[in-house]
N, C-alpha and C. Protein backbone atom coordinates (compact mmCIF):
# COMPACT_ATOMS: atom_id res chain seq x y z
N UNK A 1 -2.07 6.67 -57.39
CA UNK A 1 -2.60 5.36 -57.07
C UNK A 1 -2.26 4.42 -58.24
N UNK A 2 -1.56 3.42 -58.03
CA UNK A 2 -1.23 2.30 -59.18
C UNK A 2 -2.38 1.14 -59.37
N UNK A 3 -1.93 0.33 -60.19
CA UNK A 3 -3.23 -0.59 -60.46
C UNK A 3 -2.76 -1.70 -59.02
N UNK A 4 -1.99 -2.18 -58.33
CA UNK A 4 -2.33 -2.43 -57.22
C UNK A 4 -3.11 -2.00 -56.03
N UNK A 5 -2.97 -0.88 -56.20
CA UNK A 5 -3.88 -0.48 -54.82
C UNK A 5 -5.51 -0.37 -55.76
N UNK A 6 -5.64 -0.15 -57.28
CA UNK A 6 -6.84 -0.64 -57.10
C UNK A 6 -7.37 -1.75 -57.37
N UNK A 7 -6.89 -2.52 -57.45
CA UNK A 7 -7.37 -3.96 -57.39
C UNK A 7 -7.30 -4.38 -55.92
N UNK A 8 -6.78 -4.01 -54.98
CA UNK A 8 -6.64 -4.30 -53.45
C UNK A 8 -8.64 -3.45 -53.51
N UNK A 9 -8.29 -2.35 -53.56
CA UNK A 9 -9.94 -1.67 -53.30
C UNK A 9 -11.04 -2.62 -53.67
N UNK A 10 -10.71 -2.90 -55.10
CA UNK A 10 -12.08 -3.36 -55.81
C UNK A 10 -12.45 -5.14 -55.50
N UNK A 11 -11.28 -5.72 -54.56
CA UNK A 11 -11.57 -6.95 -54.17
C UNK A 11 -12.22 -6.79 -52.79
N UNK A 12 -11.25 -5.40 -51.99
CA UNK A 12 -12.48 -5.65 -50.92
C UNK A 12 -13.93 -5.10 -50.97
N UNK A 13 -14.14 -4.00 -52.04
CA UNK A 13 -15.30 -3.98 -52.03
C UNK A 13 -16.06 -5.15 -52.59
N UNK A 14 -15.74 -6.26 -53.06
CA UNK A 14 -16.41 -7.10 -53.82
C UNK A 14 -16.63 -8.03 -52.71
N UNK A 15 -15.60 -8.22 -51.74
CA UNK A 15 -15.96 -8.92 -50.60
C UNK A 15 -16.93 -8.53 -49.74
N UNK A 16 -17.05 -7.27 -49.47
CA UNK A 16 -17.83 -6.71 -48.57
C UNK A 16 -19.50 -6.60 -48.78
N UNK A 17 -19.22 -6.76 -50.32
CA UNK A 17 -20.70 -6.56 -51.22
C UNK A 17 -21.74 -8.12 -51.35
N UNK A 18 -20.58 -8.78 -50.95
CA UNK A 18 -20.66 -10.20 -50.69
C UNK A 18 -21.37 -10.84 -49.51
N UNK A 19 -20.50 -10.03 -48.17
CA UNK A 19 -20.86 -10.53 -47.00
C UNK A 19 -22.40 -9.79 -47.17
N UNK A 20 -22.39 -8.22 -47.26
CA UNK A 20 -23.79 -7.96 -47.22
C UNK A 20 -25.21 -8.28 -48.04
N UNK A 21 -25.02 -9.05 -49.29
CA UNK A 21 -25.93 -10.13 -49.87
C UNK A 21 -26.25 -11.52 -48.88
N UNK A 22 -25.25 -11.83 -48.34
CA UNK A 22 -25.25 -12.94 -47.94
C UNK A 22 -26.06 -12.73 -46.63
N UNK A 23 -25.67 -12.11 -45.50
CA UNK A 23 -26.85 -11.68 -44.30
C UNK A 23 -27.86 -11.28 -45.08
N UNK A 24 -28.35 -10.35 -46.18
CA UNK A 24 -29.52 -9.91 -46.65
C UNK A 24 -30.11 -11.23 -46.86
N UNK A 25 -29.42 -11.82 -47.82
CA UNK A 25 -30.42 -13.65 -48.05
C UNK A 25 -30.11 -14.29 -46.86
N UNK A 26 -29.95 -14.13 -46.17
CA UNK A 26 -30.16 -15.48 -44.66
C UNK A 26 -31.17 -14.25 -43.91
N UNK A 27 -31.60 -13.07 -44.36
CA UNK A 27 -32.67 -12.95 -42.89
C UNK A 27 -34.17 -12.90 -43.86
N UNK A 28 -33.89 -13.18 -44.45
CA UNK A 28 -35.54 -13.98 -45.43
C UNK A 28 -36.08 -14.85 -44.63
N UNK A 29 -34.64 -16.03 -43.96
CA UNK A 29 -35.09 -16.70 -43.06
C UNK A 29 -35.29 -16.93 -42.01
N UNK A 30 -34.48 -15.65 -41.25
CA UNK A 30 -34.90 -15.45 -40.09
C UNK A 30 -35.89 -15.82 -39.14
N UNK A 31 -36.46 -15.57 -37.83
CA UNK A 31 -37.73 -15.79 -37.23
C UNK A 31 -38.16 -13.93 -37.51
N UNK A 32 -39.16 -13.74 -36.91
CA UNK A 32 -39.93 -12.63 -36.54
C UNK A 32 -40.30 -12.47 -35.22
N UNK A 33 -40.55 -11.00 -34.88
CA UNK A 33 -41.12 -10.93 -33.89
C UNK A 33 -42.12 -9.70 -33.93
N UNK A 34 -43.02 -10.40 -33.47
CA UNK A 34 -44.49 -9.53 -33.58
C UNK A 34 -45.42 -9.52 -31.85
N UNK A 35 -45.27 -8.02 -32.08
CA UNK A 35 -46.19 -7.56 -30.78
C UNK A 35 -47.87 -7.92 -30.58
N UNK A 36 -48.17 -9.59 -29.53
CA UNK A 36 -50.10 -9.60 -30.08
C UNK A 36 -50.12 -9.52 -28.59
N UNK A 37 -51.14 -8.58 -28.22
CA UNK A 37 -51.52 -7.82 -27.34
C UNK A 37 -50.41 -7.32 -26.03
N UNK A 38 -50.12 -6.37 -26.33
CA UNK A 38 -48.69 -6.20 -25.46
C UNK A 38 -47.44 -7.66 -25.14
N UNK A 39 -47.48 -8.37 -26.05
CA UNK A 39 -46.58 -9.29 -25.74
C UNK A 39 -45.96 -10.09 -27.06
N UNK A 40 -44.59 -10.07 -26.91
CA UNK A 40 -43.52 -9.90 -27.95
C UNK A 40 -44.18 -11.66 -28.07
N UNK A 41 -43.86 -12.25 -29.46
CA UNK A 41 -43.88 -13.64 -30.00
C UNK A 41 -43.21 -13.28 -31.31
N UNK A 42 -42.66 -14.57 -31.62
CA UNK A 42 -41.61 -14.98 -32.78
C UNK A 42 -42.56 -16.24 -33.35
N UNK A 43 -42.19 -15.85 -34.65
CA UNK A 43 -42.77 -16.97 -35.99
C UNK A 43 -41.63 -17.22 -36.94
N UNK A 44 -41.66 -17.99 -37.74
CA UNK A 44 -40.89 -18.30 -38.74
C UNK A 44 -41.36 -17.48 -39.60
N UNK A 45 -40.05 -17.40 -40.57
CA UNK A 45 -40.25 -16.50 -41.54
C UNK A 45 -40.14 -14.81 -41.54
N UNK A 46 -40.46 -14.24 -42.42
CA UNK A 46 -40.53 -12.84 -42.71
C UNK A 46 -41.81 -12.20 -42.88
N UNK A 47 -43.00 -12.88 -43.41
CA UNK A 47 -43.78 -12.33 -43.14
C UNK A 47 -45.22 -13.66 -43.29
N UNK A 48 -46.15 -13.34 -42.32
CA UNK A 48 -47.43 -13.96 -42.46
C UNK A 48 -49.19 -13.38 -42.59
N UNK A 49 -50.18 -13.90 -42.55
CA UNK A 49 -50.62 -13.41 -42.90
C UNK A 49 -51.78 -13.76 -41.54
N UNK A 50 -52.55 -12.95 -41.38
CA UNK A 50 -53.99 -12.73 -40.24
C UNK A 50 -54.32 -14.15 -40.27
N UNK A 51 -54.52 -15.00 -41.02
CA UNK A 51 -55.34 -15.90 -41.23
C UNK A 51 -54.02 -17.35 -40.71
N UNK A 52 -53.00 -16.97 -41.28
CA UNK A 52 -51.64 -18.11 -40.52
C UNK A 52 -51.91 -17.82 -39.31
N UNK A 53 -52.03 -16.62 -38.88
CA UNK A 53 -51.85 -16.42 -37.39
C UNK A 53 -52.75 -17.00 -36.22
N UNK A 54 -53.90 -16.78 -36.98
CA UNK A 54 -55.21 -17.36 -36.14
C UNK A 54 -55.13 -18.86 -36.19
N UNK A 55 -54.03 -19.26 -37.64
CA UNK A 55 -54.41 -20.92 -37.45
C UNK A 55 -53.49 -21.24 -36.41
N UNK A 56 -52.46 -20.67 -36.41
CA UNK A 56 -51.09 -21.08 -35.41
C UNK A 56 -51.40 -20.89 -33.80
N UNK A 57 -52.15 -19.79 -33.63
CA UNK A 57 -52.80 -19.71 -32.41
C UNK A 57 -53.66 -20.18 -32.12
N UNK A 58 -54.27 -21.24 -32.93
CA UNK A 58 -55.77 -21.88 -32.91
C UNK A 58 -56.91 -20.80 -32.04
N UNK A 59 -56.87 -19.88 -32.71
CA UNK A 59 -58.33 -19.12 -32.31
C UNK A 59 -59.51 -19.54 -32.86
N UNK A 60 -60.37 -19.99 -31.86
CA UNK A 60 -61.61 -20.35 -32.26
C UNK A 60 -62.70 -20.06 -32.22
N UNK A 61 -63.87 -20.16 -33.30
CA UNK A 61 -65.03 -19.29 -32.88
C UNK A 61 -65.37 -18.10 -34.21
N UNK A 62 -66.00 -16.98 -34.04
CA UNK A 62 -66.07 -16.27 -35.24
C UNK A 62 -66.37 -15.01 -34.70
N UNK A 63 -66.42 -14.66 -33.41
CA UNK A 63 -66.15 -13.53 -32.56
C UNK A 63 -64.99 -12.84 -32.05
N UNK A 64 -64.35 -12.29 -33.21
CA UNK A 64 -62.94 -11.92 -32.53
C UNK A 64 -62.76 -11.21 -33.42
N UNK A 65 -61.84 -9.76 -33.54
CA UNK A 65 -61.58 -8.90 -34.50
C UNK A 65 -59.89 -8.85 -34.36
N UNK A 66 -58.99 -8.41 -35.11
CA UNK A 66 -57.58 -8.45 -35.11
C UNK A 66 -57.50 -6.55 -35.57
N UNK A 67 -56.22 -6.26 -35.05
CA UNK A 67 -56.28 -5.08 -35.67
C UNK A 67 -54.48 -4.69 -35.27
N UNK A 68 -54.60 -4.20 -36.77
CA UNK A 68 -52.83 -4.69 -37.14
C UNK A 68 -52.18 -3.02 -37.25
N UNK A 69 -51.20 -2.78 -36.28
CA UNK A 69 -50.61 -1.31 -36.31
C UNK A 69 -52.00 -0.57 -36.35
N UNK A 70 -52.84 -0.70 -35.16
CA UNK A 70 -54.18 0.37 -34.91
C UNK A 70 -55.05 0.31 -36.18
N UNK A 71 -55.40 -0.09 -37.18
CA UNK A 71 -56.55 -0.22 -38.11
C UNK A 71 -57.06 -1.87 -38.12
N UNK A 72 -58.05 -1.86 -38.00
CA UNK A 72 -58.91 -3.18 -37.70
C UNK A 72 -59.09 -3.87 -39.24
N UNK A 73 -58.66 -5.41 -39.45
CA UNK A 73 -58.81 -5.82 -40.92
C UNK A 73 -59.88 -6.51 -40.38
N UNK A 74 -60.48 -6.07 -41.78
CA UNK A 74 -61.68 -6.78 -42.39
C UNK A 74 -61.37 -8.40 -42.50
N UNK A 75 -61.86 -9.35 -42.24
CA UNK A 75 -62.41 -10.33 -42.32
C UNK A 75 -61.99 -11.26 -43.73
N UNK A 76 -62.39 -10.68 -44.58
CA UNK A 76 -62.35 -10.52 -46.03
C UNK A 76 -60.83 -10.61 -46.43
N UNK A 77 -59.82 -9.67 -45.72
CA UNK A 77 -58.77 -9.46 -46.00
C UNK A 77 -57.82 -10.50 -45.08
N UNK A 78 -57.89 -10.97 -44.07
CA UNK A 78 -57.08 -12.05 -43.58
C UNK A 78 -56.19 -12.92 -43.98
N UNK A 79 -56.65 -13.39 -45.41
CA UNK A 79 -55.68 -14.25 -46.03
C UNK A 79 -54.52 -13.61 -47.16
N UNK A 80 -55.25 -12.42 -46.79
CA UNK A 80 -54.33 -10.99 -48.06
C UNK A 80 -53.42 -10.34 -47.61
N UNK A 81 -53.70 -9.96 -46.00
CA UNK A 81 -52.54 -8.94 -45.28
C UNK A 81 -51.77 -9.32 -44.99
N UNK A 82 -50.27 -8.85 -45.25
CA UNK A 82 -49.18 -8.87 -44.94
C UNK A 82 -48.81 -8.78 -43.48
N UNK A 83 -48.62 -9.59 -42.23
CA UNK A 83 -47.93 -8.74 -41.20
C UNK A 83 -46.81 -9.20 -40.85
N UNK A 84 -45.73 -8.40 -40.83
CA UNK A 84 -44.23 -8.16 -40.91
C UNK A 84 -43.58 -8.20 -39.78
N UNK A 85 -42.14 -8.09 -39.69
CA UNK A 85 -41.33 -8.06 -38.76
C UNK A 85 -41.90 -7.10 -37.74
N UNK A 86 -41.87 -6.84 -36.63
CA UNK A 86 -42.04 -5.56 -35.74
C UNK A 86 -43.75 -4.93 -35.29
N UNK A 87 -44.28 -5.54 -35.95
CA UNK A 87 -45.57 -4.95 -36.59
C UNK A 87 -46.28 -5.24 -34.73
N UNK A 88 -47.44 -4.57 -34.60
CA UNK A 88 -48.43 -4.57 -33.71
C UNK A 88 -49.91 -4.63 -33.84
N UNK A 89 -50.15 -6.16 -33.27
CA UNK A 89 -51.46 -6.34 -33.11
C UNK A 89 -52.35 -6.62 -31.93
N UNK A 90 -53.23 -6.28 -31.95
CA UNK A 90 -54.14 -6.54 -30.58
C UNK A 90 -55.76 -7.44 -31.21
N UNK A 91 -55.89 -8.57 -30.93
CA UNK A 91 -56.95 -9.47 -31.23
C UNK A 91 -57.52 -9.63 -30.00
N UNK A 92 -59.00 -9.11 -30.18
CA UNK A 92 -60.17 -9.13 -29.08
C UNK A 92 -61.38 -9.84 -29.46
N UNK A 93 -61.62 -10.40 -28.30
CA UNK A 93 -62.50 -11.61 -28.48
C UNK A 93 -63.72 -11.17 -27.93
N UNK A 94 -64.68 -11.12 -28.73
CA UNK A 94 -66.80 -10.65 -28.00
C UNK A 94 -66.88 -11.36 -27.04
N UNK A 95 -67.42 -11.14 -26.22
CA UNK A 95 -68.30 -11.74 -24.75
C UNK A 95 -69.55 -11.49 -24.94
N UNK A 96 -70.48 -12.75 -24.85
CA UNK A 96 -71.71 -12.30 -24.69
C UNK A 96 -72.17 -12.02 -23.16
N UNK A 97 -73.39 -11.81 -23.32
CA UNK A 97 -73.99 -11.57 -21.90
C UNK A 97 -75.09 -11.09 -21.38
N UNK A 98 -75.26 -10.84 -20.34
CA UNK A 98 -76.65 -9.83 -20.13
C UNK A 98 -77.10 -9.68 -18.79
């Protein structure tokens, strides 16, 4: 192997190392898509949090629990949790009655 063929190698790997930085930084910006109650929705961004979500959906009221990939967040934690690309939630709302 002469120093042409490796400088042919080491430019295309430098290209290639290139293109794949470059899709890696453009899907930061991507949309998302997140499963809330059996049904696919897209948000901006990469990731948000319980508390964006409820504002974007304008849920109203203080009777409603969220529960993200089957474990139910605390209340407390809403403005802390991460929920990500793919992720699954189901938000249920109390009924009173009698």
């Amino acid at each position: 192997m002469n120093r042409y063929d490796i400088n042919v190698k080491i430019q295309f790997f430098l290209k290639m190392y290139s293109v794949f930085l470059l899709y890696h930084h453009l899907g930061r910006f991507c949309n998302m898509k997140i499963v809330i109650n059996g049904i696919e929705k897209e948000f901006k961004g990469n990731k948000i949090t319980p508390q964006d979500l409820v504002n974007s959906l304008k849920i109203k009221g203080q009777r409603y629990a969220i529960e993200h990939n089957g474990e139910i967040i605390p209340r407390s934690d809403f403005a802390e949790r991460n929920i990500q690309d793919g992720d699954m939630l189901e938000i249920v709302g109390a009924v009173g009655g009698g």
